[in-house]
PDB file of N, CA and C in Angstrom:
ATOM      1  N   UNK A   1       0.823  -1.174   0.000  1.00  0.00           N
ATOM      2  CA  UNK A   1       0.000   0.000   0.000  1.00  0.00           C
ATOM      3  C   UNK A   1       0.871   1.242   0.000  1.00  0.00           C
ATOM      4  N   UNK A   2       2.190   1.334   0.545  1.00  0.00           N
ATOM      5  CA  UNK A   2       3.207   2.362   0.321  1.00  0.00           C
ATOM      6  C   UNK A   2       2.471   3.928  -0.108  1.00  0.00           C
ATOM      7  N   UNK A   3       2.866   4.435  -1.278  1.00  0.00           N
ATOM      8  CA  UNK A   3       2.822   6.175  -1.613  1.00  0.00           C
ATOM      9  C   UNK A   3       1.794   5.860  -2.354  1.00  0.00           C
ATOM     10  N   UNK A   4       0.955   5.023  -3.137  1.00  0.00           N
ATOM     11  CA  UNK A   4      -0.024   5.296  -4.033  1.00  0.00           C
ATOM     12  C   UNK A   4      -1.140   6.225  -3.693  1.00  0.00           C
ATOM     13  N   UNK A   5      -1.619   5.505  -2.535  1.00  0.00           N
ATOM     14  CA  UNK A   5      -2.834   6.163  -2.135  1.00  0.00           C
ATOM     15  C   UNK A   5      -2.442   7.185  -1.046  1.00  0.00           C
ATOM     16  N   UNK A   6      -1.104   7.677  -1.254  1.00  0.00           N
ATOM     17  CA  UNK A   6      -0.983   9.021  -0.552  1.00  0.00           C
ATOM     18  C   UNK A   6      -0.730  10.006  -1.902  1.00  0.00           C
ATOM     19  N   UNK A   7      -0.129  10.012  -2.611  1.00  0.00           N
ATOM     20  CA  UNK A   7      -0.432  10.424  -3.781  1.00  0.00           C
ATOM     21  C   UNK A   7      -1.266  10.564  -4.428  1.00  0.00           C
ATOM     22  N   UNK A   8      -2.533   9.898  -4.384  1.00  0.00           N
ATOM     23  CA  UNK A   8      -3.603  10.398  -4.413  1.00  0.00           C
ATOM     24  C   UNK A   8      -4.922  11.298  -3.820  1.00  0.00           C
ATOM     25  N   UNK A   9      -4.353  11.268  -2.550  1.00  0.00           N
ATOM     26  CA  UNK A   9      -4.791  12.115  -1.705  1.00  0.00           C
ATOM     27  C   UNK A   9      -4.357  13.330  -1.986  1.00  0.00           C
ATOM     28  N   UNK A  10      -2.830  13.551  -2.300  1.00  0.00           N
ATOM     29  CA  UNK A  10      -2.132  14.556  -2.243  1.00  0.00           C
ATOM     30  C   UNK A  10      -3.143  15.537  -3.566  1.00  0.00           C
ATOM     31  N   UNK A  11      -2.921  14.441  -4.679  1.00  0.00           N
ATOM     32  CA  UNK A  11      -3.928  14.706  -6.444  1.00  0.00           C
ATOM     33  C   UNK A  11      -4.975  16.432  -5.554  1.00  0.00           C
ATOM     34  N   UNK A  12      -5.919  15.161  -5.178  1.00  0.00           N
ATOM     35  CA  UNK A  12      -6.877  15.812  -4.471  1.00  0.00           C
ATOM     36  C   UNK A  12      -6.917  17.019  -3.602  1.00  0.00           C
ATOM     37  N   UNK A  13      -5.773  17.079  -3.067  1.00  0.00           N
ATOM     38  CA  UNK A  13      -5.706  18.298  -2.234  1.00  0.00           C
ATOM     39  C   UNK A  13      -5.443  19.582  -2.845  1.00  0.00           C
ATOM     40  N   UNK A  14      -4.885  19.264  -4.435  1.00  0.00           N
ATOM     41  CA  UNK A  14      -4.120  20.359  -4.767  1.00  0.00           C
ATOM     42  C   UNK A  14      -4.907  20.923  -5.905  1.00  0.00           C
ATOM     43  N   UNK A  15      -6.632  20.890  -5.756  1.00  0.00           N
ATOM     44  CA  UNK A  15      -7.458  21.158  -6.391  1.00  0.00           C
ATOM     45  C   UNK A  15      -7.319  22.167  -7.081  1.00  0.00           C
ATOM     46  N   UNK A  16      -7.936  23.029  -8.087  1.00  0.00           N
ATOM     47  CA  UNK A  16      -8.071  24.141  -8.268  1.00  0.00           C
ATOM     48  C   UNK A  16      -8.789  24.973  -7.675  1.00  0.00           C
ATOM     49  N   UNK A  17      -8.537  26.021  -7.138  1.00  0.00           N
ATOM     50  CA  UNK A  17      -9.269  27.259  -5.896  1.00  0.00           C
ATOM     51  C   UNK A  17     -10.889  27.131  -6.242  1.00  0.00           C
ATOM     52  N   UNK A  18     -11.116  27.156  -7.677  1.00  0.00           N
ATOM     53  CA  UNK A  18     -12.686  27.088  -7.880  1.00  0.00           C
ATOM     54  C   UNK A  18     -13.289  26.173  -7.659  1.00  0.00           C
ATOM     55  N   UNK A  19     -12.794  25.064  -7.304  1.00  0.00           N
ATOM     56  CA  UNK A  19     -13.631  23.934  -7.611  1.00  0.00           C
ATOM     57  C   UNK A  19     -13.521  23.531  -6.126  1.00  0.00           C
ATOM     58  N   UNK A  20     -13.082  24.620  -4.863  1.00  0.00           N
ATOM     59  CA  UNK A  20     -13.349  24.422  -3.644  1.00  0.00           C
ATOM     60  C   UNK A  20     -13.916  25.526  -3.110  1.00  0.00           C
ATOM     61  N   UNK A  21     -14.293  26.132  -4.257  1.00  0.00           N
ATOM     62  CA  UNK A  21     -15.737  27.348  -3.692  1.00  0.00           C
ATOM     63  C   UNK A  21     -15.151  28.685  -3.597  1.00  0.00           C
ATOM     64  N   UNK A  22     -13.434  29.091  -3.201  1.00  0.00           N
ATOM     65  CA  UNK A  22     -12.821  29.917  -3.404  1.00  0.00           C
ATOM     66  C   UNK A  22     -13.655  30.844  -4.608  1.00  0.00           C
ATOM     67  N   UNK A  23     -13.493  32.340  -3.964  1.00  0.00           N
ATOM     68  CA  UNK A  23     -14.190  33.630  -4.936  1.00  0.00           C
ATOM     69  C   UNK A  23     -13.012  34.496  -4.936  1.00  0.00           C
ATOM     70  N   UNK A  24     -12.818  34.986  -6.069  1.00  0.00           N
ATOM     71  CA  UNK A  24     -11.866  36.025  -6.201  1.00  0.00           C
ATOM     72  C   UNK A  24     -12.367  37.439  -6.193  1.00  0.00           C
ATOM     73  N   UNK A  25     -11.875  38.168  -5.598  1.00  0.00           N
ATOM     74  CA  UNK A  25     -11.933  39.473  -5.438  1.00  0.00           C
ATOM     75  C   UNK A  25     -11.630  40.380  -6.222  1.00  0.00           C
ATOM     76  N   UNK A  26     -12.629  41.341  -6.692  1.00  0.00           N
ATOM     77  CA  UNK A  26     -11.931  42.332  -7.611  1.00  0.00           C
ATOM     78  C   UNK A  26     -12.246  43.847  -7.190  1.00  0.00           C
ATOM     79  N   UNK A  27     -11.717  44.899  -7.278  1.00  0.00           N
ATOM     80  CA  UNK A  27     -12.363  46.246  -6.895  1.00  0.00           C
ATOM     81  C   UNK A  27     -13.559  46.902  -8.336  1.00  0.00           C
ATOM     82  N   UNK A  28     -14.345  47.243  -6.829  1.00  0.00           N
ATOM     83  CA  UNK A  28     -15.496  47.531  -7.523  1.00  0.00           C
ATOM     84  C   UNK A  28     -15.714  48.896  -8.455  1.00  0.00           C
ATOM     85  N   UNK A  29     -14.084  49.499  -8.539  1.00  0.00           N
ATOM     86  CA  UNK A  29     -14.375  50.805  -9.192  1.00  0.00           C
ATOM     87  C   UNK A  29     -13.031  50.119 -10.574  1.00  0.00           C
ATOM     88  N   UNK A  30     -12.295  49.699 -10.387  1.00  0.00           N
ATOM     89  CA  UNK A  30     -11.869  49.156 -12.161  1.00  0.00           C
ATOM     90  C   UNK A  30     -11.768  48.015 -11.921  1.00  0.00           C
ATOM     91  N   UNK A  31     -12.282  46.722 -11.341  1.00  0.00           N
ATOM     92  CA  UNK A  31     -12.192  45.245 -11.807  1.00  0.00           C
ATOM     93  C   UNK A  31     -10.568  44.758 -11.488  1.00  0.00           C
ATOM     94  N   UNK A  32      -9.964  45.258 -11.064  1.00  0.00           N
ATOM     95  CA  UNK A  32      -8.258  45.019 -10.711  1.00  0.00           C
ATOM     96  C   UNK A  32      -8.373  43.472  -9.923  1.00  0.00           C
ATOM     97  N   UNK A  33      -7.728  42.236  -9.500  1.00  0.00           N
ATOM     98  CA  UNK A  33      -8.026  41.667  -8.818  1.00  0.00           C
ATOM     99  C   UNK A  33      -7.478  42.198  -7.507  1.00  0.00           C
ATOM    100  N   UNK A  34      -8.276  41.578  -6.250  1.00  0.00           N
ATOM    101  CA  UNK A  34      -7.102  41.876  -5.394  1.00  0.00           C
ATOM    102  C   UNK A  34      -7.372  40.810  -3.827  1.00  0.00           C
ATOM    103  N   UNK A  35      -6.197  40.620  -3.443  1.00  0.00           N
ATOM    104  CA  UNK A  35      -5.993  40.126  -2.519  1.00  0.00           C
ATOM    105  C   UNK A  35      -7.119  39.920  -1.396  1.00  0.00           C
ATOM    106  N   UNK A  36      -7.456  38.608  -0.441  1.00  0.00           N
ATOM    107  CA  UNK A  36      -8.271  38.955   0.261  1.00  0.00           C
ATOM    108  C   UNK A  36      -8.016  39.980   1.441  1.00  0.00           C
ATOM    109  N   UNK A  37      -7.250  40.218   1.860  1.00  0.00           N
ATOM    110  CA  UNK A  37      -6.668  40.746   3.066  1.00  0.00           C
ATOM    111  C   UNK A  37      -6.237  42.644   2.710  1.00  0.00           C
ATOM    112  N   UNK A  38      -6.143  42.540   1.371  1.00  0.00           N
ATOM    113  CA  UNK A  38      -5.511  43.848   1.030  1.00  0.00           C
ATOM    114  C   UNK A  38      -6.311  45.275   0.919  1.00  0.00           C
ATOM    115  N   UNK A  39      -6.511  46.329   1.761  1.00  0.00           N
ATOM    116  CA  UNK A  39      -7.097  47.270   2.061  1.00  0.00           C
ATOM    117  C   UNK A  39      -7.814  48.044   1.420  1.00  0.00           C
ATOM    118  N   UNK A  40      -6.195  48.313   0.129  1.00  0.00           N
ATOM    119  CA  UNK A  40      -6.927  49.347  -1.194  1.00  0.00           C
ATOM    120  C   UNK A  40      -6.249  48.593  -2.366  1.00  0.00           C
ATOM    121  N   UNK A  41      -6.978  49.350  -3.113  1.00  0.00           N
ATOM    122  CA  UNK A  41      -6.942  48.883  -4.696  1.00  0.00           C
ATOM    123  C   UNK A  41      -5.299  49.040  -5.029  1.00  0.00           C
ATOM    124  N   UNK A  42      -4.600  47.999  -5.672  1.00  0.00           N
ATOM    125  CA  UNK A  42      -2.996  48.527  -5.989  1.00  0.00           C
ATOM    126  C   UNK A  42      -3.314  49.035  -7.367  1.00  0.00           C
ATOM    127  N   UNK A  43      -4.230  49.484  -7.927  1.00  0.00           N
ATOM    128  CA  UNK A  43      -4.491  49.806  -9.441  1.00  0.00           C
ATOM    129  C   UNK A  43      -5.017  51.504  -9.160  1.00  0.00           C
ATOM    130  N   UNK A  44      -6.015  51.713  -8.531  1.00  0.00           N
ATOM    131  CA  UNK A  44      -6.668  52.892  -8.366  1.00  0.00           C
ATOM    132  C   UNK A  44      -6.658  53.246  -7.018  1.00  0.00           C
ATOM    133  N   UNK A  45      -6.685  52.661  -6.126  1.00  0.00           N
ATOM    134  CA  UNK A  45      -6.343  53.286  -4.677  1.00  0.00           C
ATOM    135  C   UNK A  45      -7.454  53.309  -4.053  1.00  0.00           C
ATOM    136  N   UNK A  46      -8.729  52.944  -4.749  1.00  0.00           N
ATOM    137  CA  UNK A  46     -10.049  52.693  -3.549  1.00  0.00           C
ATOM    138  C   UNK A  46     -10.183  51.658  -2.721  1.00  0.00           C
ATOM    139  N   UNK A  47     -11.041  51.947  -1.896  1.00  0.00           N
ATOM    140  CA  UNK A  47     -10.811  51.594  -0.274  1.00  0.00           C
ATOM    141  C   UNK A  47     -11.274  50.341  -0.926  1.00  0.00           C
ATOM    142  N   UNK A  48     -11.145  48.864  -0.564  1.00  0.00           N
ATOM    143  CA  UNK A  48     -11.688  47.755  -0.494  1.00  0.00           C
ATOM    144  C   UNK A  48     -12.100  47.030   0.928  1.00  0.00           C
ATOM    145  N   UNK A  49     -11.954  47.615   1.635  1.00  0.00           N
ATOM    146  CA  UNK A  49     -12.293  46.684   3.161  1.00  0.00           C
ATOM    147  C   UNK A  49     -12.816  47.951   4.191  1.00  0.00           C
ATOM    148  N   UNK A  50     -13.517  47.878   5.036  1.00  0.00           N
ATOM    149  CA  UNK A  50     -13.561  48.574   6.165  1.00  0.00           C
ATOM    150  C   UNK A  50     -13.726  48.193   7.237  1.00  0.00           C
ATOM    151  N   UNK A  51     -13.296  48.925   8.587  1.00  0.00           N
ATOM    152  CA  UNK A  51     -13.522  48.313  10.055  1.00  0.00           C
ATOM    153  C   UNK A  51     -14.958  48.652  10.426  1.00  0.00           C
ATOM    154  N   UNK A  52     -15.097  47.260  11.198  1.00  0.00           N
ATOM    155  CA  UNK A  52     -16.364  47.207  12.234  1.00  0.00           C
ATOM    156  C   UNK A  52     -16.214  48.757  13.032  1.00  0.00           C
ATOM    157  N   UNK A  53     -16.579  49.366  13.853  1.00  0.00           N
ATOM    158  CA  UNK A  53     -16.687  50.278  14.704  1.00  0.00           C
ATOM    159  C   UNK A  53     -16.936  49.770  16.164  1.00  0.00           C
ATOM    160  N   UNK A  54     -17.804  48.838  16.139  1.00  0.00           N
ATOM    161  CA  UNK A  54     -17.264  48.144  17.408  1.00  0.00           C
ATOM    162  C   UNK A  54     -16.484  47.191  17.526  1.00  0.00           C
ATOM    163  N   UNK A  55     -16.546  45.720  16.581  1.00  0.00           N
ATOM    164  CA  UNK A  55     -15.009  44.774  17.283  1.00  0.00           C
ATOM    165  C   UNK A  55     -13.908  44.806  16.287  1.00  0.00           C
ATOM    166  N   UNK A  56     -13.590  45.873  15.495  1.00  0.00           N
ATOM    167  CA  UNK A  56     -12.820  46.454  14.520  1.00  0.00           C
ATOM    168  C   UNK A  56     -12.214  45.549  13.600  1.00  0.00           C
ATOM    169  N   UNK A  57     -13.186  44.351  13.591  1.00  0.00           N
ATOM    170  CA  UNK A  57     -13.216  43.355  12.287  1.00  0.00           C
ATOM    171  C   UNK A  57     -13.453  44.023  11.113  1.00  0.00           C
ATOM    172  N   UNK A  58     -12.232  43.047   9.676  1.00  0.00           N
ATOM    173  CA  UNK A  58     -12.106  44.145   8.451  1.00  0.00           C
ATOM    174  C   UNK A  58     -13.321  43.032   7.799  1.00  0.00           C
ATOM    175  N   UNK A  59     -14.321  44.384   6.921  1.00  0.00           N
ATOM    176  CA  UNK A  59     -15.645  43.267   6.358  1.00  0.00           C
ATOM    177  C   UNK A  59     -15.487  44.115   5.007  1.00  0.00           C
ATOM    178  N   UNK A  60     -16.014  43.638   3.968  1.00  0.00           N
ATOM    179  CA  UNK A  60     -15.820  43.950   2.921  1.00  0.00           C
ATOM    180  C   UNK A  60     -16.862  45.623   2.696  1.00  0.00           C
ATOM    181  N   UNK A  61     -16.837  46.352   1.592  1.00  0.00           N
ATOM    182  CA  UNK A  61     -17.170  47.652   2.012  1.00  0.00           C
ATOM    183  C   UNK A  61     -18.515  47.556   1.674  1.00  0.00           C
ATOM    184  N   UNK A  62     -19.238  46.601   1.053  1.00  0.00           N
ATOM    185  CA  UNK A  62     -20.584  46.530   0.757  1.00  0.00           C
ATOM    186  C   UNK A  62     -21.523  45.662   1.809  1.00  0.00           C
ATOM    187  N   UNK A  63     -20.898  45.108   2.687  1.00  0.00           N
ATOM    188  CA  UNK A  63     -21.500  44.491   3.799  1.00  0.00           C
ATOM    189  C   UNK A  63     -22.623  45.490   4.652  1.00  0.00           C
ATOM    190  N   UNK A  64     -23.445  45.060   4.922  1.00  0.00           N
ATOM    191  CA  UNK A  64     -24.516  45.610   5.698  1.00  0.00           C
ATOM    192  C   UNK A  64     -24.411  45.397   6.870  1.00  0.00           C
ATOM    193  N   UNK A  65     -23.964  44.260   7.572  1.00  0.00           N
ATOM    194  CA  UNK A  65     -23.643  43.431   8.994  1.00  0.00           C
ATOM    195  C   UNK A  65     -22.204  43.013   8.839  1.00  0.00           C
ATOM    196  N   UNK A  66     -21.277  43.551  10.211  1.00  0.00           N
ATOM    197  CA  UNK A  66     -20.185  42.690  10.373  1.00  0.00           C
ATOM    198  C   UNK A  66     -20.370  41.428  10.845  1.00  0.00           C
ATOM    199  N   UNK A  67     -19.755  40.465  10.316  1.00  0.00           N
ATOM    200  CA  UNK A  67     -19.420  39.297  10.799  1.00  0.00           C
ATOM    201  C   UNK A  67     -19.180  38.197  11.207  1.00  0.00           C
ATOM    202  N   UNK A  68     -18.391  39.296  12.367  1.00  0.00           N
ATOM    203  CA  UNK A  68     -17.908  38.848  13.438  1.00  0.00           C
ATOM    204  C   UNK A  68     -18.989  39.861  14.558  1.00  0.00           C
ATOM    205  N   UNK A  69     -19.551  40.295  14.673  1.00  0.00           N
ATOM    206  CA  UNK A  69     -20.142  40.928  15.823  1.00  0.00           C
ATOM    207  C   UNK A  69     -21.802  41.459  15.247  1.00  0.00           C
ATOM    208  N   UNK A  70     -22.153  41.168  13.781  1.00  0.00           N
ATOM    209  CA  UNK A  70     -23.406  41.305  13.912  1.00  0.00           C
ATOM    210  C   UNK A  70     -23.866  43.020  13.882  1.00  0.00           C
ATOM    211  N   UNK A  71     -22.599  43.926  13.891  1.00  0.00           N
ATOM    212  CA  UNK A  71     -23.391  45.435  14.264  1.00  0.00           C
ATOM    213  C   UNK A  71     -23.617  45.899  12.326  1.00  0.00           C
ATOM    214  N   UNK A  72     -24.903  46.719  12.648  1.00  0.00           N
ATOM    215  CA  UNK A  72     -24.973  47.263  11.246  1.00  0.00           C
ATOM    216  C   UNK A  72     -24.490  47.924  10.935  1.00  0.00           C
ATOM    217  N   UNK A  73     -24.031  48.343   9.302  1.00  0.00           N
ATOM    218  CA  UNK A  73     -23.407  49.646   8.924  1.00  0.00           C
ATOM    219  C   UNK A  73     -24.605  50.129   8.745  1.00  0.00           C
ATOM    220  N   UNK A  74     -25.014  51.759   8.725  1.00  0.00           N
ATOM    221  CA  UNK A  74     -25.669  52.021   7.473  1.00  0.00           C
ATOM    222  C   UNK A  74     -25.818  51.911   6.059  1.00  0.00           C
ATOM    223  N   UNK A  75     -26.876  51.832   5.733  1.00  0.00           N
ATOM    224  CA  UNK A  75     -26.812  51.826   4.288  1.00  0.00           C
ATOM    225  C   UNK A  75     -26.553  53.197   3.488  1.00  0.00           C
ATOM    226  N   UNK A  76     -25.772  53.411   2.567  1.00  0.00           N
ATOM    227  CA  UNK A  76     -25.637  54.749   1.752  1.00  0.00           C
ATOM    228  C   UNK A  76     -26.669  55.577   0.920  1.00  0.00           C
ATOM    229  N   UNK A  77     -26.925  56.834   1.345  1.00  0.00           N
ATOM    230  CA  UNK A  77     -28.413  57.318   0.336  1.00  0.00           C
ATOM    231  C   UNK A  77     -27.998  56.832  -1.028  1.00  0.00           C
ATOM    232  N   UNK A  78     -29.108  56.668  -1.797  1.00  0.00           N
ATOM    233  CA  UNK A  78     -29.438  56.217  -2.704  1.00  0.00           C
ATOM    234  C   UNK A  78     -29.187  57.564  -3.880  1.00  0.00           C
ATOM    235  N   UNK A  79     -28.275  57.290  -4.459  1.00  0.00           N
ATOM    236  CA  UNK A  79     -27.546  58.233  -5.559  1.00  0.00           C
ATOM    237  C   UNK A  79     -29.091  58.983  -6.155  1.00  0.00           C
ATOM    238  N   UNK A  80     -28.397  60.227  -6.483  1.00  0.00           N
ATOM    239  CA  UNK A  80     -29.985  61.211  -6.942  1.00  0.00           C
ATOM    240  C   UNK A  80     -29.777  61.688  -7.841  1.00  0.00           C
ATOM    241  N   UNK A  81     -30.806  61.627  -8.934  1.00  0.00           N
ATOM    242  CA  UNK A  81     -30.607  61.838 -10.376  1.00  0.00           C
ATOM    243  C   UNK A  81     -30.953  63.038 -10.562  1.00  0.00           C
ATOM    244  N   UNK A  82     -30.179  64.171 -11.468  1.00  0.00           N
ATOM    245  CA  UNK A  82     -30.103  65.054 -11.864  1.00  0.00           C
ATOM    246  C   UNK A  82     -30.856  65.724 -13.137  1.00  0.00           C
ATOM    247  N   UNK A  83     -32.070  66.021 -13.162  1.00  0.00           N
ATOM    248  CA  UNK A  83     -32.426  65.809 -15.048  1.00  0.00           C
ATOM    249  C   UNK A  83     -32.094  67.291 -15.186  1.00  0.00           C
ATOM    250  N   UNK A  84     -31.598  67.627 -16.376  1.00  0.00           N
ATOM    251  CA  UNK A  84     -31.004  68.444 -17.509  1.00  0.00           C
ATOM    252  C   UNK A  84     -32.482  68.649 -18.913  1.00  0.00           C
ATOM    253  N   UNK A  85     -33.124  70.180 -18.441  1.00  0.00           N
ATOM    254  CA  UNK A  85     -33.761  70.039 -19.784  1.00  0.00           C
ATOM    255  C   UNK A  85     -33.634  70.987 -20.258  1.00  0.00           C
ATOM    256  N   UNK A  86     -33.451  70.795 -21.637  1.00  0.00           N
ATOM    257  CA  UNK A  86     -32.388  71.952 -22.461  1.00  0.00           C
ATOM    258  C   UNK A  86     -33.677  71.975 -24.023  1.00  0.00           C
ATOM    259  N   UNK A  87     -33.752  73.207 -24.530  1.00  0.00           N
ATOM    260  CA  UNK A  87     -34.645  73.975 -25.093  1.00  0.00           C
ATOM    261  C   UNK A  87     -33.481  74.724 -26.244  1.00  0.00           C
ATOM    262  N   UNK A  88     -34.048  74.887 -27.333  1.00  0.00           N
ATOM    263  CA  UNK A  88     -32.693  75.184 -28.218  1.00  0.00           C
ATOM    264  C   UNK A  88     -32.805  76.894 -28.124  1.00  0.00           C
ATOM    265  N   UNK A  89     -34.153  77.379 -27.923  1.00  0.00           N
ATOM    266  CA  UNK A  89     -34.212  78.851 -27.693  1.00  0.00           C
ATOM    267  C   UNK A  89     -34.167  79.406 -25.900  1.00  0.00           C
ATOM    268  N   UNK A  90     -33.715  78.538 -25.503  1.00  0.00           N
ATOM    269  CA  UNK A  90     -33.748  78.632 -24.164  1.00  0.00           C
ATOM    270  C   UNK A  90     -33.186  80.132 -23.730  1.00  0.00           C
ATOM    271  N   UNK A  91     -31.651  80.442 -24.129  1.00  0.00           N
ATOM    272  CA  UNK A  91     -31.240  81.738 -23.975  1.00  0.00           C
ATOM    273  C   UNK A  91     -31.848  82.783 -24.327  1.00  0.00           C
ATOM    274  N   UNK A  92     -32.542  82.913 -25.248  1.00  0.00           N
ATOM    275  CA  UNK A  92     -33.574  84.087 -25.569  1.00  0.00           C
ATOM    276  C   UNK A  92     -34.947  83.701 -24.988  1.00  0.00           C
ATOM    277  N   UNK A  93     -35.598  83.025 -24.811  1.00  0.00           N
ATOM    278  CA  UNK A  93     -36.969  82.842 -23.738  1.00  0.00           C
ATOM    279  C   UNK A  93     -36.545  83.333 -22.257  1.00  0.00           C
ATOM    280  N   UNK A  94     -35.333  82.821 -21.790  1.00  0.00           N
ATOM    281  CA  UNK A  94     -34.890  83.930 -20.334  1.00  0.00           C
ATOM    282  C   UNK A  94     -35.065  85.089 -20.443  1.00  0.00           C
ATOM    283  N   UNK A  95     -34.160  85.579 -21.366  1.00  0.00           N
ATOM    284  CA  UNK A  95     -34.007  86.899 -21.690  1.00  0.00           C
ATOM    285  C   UNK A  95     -34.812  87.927 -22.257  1.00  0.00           C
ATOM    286  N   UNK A  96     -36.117  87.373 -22.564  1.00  0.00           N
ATOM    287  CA  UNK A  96     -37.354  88.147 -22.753  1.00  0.00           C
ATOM    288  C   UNK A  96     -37.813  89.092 -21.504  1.00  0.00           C
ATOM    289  N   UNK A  97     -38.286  90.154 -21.609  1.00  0.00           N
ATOM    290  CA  UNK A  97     -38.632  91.039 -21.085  1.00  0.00           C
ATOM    291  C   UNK A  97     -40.857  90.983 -20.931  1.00  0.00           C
ATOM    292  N   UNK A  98     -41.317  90.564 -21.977  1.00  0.00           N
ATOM    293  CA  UNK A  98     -42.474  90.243 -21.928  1.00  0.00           C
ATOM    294  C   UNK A  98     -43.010  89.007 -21.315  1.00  0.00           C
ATOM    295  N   UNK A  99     -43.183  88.514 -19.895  1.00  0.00           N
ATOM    296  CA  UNK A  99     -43.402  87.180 -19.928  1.00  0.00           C
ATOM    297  C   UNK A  99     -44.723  86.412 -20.614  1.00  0.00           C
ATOM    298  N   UNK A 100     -45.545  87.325 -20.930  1.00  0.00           N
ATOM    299  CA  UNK A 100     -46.534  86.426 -21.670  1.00  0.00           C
ATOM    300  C   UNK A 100     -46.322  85.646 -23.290  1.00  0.00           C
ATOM    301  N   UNK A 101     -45.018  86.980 -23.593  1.00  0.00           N
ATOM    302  CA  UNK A 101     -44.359  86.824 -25.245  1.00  0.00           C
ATOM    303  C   UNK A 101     -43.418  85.160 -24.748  1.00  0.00           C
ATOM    304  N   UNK A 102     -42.724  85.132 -23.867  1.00  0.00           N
ATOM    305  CA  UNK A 102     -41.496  84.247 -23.515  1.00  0.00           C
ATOM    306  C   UNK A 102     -42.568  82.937 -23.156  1.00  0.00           C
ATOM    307  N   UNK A 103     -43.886  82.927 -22.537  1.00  0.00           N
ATOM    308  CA  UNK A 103     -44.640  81.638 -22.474  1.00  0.00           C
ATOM    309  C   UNK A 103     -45.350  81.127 -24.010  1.00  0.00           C
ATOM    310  N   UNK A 104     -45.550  82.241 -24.965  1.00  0.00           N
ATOM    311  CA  UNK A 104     -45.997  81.768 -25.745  1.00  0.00           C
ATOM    312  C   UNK A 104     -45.374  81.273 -27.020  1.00  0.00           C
ATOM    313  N   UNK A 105     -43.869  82.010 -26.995  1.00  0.00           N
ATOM    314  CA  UNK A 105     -43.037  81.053 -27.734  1.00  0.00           C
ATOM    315  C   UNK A 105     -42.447  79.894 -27.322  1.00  0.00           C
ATOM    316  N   UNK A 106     -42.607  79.675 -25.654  1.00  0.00           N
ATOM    317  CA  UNK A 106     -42.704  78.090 -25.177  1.00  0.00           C
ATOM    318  C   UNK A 106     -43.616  77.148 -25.715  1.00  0.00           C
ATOM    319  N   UNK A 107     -44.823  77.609 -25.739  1.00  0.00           N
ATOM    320  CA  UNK A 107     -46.009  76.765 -25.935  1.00  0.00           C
ATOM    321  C   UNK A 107     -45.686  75.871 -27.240  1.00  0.00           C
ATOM    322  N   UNK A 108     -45.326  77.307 -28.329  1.00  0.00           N
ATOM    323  CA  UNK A 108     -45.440  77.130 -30.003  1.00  0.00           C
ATOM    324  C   UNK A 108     -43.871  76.226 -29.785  1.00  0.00           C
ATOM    325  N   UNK A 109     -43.063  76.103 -29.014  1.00  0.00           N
ATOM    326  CA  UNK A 109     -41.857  75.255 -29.239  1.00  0.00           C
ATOM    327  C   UNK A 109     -42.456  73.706 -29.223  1.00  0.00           C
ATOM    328  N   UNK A 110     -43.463  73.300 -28.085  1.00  0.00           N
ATOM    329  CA  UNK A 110     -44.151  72.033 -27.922  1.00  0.00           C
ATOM    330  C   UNK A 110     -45.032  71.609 -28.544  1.00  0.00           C
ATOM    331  N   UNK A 111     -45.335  72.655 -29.800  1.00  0.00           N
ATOM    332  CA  UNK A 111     -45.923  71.939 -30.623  1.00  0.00           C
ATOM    333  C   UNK A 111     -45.542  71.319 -31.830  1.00  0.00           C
ATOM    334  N   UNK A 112     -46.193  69.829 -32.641  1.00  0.00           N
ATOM    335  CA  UNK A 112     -45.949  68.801 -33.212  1.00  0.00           C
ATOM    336  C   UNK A 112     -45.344  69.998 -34.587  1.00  0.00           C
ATOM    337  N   UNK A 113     -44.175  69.472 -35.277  1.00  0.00           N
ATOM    338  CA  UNK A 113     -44.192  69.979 -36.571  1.00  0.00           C
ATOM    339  C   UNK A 113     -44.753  70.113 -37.494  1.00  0.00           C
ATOM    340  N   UNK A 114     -45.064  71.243 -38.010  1.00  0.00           N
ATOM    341  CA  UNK A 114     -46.334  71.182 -39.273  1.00  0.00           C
ATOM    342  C   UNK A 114     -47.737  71.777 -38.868  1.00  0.00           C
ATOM    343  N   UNK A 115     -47.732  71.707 -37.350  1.00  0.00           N
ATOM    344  CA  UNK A 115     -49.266  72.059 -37.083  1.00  0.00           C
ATOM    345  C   UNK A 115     -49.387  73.180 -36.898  1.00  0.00           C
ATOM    346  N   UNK A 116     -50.551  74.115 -37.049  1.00  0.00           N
ATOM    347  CA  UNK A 116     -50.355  75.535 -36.982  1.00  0.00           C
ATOM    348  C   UNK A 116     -50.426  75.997 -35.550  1.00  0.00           C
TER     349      UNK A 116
END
């Protein structure tokens, strides 16, 4: 029975990382891989890990709950969209002096082409 069937054990041990559930890490602002343990990005320099505040366990920066101790982060407001509405006579409708003249060449801007 000698090395065979330790050599085969060994086969086995020296799996590939994926095929033992291992996830690789990448930063979430350019895709760089990175280390589990490693703080910031070695590509762009954003933060990848942060401390608990109470048992100053490092949890990844999108975690909601540490852990190791269960305390919540907050969650981050929810990014707020900006709308932009742009009018091709816009600079001269400001700059009107008549506001009933400056609403009614608004109106005639919203209307369908062709119609009187």
């Amino acid at each position: 029975m000698g090395t065979e069937g330790h050599t085969a054990i060994m086969h086995r041990a020296r799996a590939p990382s994926l095929l033992k559930g291992e996830v690789a890490r990448h930063c979430i602002h350019c895709e760089e891989r990175a280390d589990w343990m490693q703080r910031v990005c070695s590509r762009c320099g954003a933060q990848l890990l942060k401390e608990c505040p109470r048992c100053h366990c490092l949890v990844e920066m999108d975690t909601t709950f540490c852990v190791a101790c269960r305390h919540g982060f907050p969650l981050p407001p929810p990014p707020k969209a900006t709308v932009h509405m742009w009018h091709p006579d816009e600079e001269v409708v400001h700059q009107k002096s008549d506001t009933d003249k400056a609403c009614t060449e608004m109106k005639e801007g919203d209307r369908p082409w062709g119609s009187p």
